[in-house]
N, C-alpha and C. Protein backbone atom coordinates (compact mmCIF):
# COMPACT_ATOMS: atom_id res chain seq x y z
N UNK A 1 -21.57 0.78 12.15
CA UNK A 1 -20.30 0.11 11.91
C UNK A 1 -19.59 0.73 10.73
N UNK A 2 -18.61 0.67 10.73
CA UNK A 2 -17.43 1.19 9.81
C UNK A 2 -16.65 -0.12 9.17
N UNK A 3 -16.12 0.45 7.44
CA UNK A 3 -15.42 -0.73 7.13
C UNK A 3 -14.12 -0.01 7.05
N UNK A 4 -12.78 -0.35 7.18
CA UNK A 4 -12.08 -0.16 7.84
C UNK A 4 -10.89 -0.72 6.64
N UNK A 5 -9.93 -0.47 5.43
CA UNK A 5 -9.13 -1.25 5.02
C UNK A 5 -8.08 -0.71 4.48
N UNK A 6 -6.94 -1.38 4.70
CA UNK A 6 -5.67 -0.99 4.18
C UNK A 6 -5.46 -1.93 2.88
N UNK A 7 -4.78 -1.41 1.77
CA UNK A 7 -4.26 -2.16 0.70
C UNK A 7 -2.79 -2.12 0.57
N UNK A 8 -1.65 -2.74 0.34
CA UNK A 8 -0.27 -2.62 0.41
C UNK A 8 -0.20 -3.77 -0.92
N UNK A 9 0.32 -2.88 -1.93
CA UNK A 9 0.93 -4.09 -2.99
C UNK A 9 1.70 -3.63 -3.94
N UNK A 10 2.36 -4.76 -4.53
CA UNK A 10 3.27 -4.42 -5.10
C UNK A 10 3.77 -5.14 -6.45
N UNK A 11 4.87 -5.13 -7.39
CA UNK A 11 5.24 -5.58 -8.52
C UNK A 11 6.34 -5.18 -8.87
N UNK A 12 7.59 -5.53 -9.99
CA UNK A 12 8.29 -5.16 -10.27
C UNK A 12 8.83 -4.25 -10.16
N UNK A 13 7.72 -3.14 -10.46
CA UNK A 13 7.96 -1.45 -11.19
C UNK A 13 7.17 -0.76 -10.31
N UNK A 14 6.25 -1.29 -9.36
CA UNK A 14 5.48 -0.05 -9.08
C UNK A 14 4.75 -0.76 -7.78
N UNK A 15 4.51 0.32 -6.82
CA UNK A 15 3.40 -0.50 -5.38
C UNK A 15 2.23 0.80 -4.98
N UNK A 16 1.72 -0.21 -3.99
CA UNK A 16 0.65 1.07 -3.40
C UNK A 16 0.69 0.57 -1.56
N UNK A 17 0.27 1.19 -1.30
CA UNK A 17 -0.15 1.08 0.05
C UNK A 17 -1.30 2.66 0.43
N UNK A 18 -2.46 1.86 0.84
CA UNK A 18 -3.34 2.91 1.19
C UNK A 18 -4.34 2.53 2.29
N UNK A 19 -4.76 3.59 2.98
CA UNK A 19 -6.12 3.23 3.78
C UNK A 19 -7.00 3.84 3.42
N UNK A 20 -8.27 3.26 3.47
CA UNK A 20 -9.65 3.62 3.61
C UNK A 20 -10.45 3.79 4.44
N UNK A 21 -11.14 4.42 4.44
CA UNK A 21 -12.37 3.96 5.57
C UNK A 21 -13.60 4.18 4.97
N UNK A 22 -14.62 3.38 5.02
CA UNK A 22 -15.91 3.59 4.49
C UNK A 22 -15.95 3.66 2.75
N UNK A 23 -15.22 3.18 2.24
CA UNK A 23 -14.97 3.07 0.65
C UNK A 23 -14.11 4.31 -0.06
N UNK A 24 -14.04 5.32 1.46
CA UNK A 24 -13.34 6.88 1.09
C UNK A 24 -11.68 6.89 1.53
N UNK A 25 -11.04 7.41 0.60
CA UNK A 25 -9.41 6.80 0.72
C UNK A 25 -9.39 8.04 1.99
N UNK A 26 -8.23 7.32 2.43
CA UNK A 26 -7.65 9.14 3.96
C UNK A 26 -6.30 8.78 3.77
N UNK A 27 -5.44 7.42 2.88
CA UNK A 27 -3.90 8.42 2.84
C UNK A 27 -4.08 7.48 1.72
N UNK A 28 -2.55 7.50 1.13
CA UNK A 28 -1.66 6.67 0.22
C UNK A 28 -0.76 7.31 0.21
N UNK A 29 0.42 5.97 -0.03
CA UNK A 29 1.66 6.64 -0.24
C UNK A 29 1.90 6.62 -1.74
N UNK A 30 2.74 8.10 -2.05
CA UNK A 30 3.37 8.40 -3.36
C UNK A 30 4.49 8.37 -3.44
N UNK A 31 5.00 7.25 -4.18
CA UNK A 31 6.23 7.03 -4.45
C UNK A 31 6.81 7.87 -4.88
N UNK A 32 6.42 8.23 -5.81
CA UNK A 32 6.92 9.03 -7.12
C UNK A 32 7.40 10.44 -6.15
N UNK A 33 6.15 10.80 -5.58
CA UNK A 33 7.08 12.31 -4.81
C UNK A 33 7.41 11.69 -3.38
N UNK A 34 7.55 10.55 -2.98
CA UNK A 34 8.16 10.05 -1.80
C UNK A 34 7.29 11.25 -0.26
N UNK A 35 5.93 10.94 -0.72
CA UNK A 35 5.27 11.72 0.35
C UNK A 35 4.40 10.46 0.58
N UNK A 36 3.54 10.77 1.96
CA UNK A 36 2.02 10.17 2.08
C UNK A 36 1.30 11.49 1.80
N UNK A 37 0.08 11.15 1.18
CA UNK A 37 -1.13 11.97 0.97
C UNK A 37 -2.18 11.65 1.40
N UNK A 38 -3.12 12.93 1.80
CA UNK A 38 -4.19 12.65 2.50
C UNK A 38 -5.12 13.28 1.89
N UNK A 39 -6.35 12.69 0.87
CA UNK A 39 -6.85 13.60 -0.13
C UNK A 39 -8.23 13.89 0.58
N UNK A 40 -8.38 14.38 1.93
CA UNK A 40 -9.80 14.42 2.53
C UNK A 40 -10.18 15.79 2.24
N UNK A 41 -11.55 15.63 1.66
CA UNK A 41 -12.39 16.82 1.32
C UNK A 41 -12.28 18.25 2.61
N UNK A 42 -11.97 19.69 2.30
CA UNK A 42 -11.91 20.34 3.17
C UNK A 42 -12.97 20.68 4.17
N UNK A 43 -14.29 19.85 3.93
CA UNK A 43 -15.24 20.15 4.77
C UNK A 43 -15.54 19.28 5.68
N UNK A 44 -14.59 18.36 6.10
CA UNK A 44 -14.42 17.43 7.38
C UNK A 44 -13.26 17.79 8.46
N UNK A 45 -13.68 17.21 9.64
CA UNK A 45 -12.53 16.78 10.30
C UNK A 45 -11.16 16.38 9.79
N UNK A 46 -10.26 17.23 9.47
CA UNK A 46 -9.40 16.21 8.69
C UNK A 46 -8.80 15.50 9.58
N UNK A 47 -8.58 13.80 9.30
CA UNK A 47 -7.62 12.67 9.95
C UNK A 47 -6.27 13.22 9.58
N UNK A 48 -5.04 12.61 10.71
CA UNK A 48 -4.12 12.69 10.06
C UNK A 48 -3.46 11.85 10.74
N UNK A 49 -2.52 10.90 10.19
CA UNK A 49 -1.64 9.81 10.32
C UNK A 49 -0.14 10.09 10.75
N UNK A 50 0.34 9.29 11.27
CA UNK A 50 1.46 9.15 12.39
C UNK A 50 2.39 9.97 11.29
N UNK A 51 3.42 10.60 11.58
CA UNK A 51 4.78 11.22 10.84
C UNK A 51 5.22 10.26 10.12
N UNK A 52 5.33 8.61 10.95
CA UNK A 52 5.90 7.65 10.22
C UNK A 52 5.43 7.29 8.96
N UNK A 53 3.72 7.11 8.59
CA UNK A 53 3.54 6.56 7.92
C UNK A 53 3.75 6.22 6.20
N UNK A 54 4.80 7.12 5.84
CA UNK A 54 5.25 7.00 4.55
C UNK A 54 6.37 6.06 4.62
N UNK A 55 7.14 6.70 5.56
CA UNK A 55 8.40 5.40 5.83
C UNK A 55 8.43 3.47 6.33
N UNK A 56 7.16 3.53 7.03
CA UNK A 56 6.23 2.46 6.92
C UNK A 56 6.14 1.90 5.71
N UNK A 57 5.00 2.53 4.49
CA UNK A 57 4.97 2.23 3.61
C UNK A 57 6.18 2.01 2.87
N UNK A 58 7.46 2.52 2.66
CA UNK A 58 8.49 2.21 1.79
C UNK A 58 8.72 0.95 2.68
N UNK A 59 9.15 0.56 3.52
CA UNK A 59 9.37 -0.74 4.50
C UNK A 59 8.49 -1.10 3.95
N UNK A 60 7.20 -1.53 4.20
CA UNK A 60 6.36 -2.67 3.79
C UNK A 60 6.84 -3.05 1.90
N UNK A 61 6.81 -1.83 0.97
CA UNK A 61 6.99 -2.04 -0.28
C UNK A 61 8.82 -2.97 -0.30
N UNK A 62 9.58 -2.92 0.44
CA UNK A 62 10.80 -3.88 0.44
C UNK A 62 10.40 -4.85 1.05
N UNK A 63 9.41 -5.30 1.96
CA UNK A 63 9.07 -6.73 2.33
C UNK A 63 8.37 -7.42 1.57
N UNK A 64 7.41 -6.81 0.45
CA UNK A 64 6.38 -6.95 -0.13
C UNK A 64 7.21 -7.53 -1.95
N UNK A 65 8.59 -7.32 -2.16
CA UNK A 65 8.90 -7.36 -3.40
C UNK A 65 10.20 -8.56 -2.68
N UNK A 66 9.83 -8.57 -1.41
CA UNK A 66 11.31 -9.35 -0.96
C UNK A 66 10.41 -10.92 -0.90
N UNK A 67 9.59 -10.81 -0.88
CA UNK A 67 8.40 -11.99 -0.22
C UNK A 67 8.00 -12.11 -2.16
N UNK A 68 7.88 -11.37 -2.93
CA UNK A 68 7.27 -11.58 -4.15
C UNK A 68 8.29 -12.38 -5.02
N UNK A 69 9.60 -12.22 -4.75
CA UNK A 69 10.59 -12.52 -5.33
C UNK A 69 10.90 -13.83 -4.80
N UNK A 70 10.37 -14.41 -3.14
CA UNK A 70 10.50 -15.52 -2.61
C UNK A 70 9.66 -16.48 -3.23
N UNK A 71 8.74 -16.22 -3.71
CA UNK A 71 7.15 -17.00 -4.36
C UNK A 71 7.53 -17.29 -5.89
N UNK A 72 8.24 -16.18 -6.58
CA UNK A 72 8.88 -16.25 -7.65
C UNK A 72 9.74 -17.85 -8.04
N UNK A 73 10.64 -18.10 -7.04
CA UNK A 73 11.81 -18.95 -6.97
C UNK A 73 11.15 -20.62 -6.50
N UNK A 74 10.18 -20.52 -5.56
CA UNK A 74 9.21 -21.24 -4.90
C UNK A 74 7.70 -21.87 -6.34
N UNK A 75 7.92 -21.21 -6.86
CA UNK A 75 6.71 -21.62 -8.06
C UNK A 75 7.44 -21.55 -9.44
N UNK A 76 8.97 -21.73 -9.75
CA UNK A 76 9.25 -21.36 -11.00
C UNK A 76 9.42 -22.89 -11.70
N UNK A 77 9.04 -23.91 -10.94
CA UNK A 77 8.61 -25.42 -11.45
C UNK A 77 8.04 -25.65 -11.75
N UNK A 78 6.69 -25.26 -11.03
CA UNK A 78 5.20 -25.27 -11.37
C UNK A 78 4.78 -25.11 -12.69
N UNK A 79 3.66 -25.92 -13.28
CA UNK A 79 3.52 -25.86 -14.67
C UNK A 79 2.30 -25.18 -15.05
N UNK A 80 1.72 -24.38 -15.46
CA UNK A 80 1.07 -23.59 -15.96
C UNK A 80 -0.63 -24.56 -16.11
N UNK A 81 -1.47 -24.32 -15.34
CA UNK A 81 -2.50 -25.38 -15.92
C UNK A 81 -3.96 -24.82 -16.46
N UNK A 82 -4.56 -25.08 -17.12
CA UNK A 82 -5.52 -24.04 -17.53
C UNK A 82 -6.71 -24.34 -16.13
């Protein structure tokens, strides 16, 4: 069996979105140079992910700060409790 996971998150200033497989990363997107990267060692099979998947990731990072900003407005009553 294989473990299998994507991470997508985000904050003010900065997000991630990446997959894994088996605790070993095979993309993330880079904002900063507006690429996906695929950092797999040259002595495998290399995987490689749909054309889309950077533009994916920028989409998810605007749903992800659009939904953060909804929770924002939704909890700004709420009182702080230890």
């Amino acid at each position: 069996l294989h473990v299998d996971r994507q991470v997508i998150g985000c904050s003010d200033h900065d997000g991630e979105q990446a997959y894994n497989l088996d605790g070993e990363e095979m993309w993330f997107a880079d904002f900063i140079k507006k690429e996906g990267v695929e950092p797999q060692p040259p002595f495998i099979d290399h995987m490689t992910y749909v054309d889309r998947a950077y533009q994916g990731a920028e989409v998810n990072q605007q749903i992800c700060k659009t939904s953060l900003d909804v929770v924002r407005r939704a909890m700004k009553d709420f009182k702080i409790e230890d």
